[in-house]
Protein backbone atom coordinates (compact mmCIF):
# COMPACT_ATOMS: atom_id res chain seq x y z
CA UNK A 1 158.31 98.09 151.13
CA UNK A 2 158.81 101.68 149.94
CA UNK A 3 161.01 103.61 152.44
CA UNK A 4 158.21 106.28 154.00
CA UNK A 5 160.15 108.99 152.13
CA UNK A 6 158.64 107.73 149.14
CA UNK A 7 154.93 107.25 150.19
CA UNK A 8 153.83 110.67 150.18
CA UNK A 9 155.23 111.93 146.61
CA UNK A 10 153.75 108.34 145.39
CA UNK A 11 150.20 109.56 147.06
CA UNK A 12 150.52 113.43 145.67
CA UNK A 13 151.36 111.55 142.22
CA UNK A 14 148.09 109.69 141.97
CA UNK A 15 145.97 112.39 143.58
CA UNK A 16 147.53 114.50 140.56
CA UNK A 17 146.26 111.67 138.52
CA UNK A 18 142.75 110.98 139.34
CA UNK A 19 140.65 114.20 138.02
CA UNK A 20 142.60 113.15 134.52
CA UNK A 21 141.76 109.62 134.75
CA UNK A 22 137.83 109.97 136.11
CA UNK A 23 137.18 112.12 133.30
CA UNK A 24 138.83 110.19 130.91
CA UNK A 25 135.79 107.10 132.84
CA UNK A 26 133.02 109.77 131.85
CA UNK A 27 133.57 110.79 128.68
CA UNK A 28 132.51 108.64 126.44
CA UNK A 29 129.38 107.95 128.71
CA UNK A 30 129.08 111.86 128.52
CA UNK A 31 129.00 111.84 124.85
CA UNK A 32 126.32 109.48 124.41
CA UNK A 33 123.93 111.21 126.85
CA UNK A 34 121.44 113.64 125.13
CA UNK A 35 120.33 114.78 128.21
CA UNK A 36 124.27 115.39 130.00
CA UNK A 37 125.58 116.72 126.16
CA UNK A 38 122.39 119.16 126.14
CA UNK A 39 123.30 120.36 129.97
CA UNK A 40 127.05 120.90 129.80
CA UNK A 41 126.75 122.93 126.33
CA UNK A 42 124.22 125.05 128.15
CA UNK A 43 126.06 125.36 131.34
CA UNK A 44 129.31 125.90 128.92
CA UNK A 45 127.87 128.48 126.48
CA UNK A 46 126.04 130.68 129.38
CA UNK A 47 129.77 130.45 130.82
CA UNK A 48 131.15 131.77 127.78
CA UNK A 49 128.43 134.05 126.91
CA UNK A 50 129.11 135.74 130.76
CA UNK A 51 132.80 135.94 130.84
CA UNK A 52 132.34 137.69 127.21
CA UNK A 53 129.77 140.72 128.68
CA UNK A 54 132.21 141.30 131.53
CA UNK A 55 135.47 141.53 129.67
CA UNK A 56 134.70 144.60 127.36
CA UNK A 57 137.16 145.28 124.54
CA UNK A 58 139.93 147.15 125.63
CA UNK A 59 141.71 150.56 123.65
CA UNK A 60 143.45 149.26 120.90
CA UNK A 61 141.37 146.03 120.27
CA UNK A 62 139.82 144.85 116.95
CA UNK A 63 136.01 145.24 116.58
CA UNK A 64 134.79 142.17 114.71
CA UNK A 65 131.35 143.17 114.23
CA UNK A 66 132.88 146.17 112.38
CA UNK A 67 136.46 144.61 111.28
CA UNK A 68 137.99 146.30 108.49
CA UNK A 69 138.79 143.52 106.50
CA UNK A 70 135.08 142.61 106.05
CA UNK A 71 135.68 143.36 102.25
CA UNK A 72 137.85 140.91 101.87
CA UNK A 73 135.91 137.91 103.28
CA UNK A 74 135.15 135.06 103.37
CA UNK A 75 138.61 134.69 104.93
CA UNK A 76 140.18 131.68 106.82
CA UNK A 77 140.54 132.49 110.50
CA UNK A 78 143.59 130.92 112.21
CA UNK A 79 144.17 130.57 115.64
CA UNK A 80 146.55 128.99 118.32
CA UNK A 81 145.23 126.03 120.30
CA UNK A 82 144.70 126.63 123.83
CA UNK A 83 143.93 130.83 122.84
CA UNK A 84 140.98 129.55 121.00
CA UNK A 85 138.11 129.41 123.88
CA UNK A 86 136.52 132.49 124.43
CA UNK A 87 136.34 132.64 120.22
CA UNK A 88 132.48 131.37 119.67
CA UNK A 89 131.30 134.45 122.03
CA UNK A 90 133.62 137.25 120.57
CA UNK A 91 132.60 136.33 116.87
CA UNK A 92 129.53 138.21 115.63
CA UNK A 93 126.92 135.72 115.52
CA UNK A 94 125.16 137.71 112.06
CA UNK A 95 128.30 136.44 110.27
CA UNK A 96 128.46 133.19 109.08
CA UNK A 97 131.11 130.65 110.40
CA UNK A 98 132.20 127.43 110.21
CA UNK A 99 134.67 125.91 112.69
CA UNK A 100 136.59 122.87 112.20
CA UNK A 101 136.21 120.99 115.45
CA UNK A 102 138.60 117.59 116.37
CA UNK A 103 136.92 114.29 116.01
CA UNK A 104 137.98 113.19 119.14
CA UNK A 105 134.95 112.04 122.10
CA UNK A 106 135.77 115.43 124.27
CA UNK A 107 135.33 117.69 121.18
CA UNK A 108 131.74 116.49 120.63
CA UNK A 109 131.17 118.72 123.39
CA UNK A 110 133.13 121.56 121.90
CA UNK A 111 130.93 121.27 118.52
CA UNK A 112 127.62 121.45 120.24
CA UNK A 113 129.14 124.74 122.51
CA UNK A 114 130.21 126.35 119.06
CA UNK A 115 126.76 125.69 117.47
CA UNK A 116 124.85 127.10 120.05
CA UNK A 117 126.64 131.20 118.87
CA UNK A 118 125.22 129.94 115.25
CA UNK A 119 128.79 128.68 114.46
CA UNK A 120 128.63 125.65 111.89
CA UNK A 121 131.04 122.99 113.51
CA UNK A 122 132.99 120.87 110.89
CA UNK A 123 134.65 117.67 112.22
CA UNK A 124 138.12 117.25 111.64
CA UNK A 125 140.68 114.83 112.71
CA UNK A 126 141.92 114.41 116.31
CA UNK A 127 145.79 113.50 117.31
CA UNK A 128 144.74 110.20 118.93
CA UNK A 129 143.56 108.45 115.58
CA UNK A 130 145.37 106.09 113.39
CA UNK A 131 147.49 107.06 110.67
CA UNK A 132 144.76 106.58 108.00
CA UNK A 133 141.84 107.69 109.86
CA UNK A 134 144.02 110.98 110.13
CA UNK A 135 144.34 111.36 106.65
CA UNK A 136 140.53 110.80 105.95
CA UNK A 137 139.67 112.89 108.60
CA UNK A 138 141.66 115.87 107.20
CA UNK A 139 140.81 115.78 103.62
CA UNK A 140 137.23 115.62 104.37
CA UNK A 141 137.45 118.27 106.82
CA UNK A 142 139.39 120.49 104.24
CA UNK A 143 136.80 119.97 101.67
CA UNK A 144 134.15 120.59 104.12
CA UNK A 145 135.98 124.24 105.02
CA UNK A 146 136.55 125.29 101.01
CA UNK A 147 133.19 124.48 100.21
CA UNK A 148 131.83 126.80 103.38
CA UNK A 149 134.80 129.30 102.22
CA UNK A 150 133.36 129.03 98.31
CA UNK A 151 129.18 129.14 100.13
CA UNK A 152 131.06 133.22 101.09
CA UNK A 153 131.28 131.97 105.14
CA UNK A 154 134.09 132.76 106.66
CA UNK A 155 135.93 129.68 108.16
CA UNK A 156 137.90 128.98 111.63
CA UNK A 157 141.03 126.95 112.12
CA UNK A 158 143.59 125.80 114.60
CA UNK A 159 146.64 126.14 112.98
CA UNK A 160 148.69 124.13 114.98
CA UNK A 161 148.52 120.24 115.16
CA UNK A 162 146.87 118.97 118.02
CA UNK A 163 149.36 117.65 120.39
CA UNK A 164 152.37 118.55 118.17
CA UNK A 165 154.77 121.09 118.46
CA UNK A 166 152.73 124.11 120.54
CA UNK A 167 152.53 127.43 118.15
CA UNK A 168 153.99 126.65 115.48
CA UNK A 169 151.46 126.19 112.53
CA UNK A 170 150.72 122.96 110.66
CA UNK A 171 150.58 122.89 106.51
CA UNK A 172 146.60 122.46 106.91
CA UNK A 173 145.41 125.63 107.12
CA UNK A 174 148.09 126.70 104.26
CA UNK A 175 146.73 124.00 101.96
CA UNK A 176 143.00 125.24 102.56
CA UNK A 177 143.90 129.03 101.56
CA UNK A 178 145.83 127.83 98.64
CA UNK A 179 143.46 125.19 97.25
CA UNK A 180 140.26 127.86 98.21
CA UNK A 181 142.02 131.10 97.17
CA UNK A 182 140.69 132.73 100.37
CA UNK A 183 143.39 134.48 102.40
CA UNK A 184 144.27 134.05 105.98
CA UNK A 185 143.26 136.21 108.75
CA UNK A 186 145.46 135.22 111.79
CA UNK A 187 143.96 136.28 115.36
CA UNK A 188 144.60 135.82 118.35
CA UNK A 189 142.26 136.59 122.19
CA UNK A 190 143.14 137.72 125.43
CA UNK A 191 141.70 138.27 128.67
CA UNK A 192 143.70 140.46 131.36
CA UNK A 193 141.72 137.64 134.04
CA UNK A 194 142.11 133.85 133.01
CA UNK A 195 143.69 131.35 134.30
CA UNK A 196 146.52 128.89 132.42
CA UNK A 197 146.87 125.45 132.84
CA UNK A 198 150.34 125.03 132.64
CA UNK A 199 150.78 121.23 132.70
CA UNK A 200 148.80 120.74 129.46
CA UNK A 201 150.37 120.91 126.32
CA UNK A 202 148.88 123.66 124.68
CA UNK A 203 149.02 125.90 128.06
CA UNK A 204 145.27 125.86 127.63
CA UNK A 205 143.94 129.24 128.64
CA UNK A 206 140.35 129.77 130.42
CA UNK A 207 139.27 133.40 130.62
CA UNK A 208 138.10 134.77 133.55
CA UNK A 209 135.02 137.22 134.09
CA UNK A 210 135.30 141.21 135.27
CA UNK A 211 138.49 141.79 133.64
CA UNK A 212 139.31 143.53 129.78
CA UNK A 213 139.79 141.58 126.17
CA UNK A 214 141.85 142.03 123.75
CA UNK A 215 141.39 141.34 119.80
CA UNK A 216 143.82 141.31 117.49
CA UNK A 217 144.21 140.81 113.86
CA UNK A 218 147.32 140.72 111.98
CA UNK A 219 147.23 141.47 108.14
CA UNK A 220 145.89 139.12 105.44
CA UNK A 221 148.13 136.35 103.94
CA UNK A 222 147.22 135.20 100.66
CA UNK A 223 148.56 132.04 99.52
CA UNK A 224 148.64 131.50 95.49
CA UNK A 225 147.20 128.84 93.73
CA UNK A 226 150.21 127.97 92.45
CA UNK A 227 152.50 127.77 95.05
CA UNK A 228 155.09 125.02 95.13
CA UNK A 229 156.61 123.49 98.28
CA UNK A 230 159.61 125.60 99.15
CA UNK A 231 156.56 128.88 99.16
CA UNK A 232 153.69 126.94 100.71
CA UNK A 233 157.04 126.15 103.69
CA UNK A 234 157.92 129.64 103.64
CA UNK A 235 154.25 131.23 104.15
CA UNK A 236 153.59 128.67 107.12
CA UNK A 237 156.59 129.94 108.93
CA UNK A 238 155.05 133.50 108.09
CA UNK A 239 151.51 132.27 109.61
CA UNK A 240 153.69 130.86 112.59
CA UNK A 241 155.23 134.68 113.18
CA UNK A 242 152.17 136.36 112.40
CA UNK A 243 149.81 134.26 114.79
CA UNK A 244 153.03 135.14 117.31
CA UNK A 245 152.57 138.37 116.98
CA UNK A 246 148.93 139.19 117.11
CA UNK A 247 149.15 136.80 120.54
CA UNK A 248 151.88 139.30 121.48
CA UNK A 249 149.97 141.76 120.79
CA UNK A 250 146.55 140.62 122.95
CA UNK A 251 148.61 140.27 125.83
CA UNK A 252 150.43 143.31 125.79
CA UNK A 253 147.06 145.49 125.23
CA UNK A 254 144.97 143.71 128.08
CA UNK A 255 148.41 143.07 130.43
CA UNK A 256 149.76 146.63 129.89
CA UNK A 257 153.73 147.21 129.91
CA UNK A 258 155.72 144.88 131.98
């Protein structure tokens, strides 16, 4: 018998446990529900659409209905996981987009929430998959995003790998701006109200309504077509600074000085 010291922290332990585990029960039954799928993308892009109208841009913050670098699209957008929520409701929906979305059962969800702004959702490969399903996954997902990127849309990309190492970007979104010749916008969101969920592993961040947003993007990276590996290393450590930076930035415009 456990001493009675022990109960308590073994109860707290499995309370902690049981949201994770029901939903991990309802998902798949979720996903194969027209009716529940057509219901929670409603319910989760009026929640996005709401949280967008009462956080307006603060001083400082990039405009992209009327971003600068309009010119020299279509670019490749590249953001951090976990920063990336609030993105389908800030992007202007009379520019085309297409978003590569994980294959995984809970991102089904995510694609239908992204289509509903008039964002083109591209499935890509999830963490959880086998070794060769990865592989699949991410070629066709790349080809998917340069022909968009060739089309003139503009394209959207995690750059870091889905439960890897946490901001710090992956060689995908490199490859795609080398093989497409399109350069790489890296951006990064901010709300002055959310709330972080610090136990996950991207410190997933939900914005909050009534507070300010921030929007920042840092300038262009091109990657040439015939760039070996030692320059297609060095330019994803520079994506890896510069999507750093611009989330620096965000936080510092909506948090003020500390």
């Amino acid at each position: 018998m456990a001493p009675p010291a022990a109960r308590p922290a073994a109860k707290k332990k499995r309370a902690r446990k049981a949201p994770k585990t029901f939903w991990r029960r309802i998902r798949e039954p979720l996903a194969q529900s027209r009716f529940a799928k057509a219901a929670i993308t409603n319910l989760f892009a009026y929640g996005l659409s709401f949280i967008r109208r009462t956080n307006p841009l603060v001083e400082g913050s990039v405009d992209l209905a009327s971003y600068a670098y309009a010119d020299s699209e279509p670019l490749v957008f590249g953001m951090w996981h976990g920063q990336h929520l609030l993105a389908p409701a800030i992007y202007p929906n009379k520019r085309g987009l297409v978003a590569m979305v994980s294959r995984s059962a809970d991102a089904e969800l995510n694609a239908q929430v992204v289509e509903k702004f008039g964002i083109e959702a591209v499935r890509g490969s999830g963490g959880r998959e086998s070794k060769s399903r990865l592989k699949k996954g991410g070629a066709t997902a790349l080809i998917a995003l340069k022909k968009a990127l060739d089309a003139g849309k503009n394209v959207a990309m995690i750059a870091d790998i889905p439960h890897g190492t946490p901001r710090e970007s992956g060689m995908g979104i490199v490859l795609l701006a080398r093989l497409s010749g399109r350069p790489i916008a890296p951006i990064a969101i901010a709300t002055s109200r959310r709330k972080v969920l610090e136990k996950t592993w991207d410190k997933t961040t939900i914005s909050l309504p009534f507070g300010g947003c921030a929007v920042i993007v840092e300038p262009l990276i091109q990657v040439p077509a015939d760039a070996d590996d030692a320059e297609m290393e060095r330019i994803r450590v520079e994506v890896t600074a510069a999507l750093n930076r611009a989330t620096e930035k965000a936080y510092g415009l909506v948090d003020g000085p500390r």
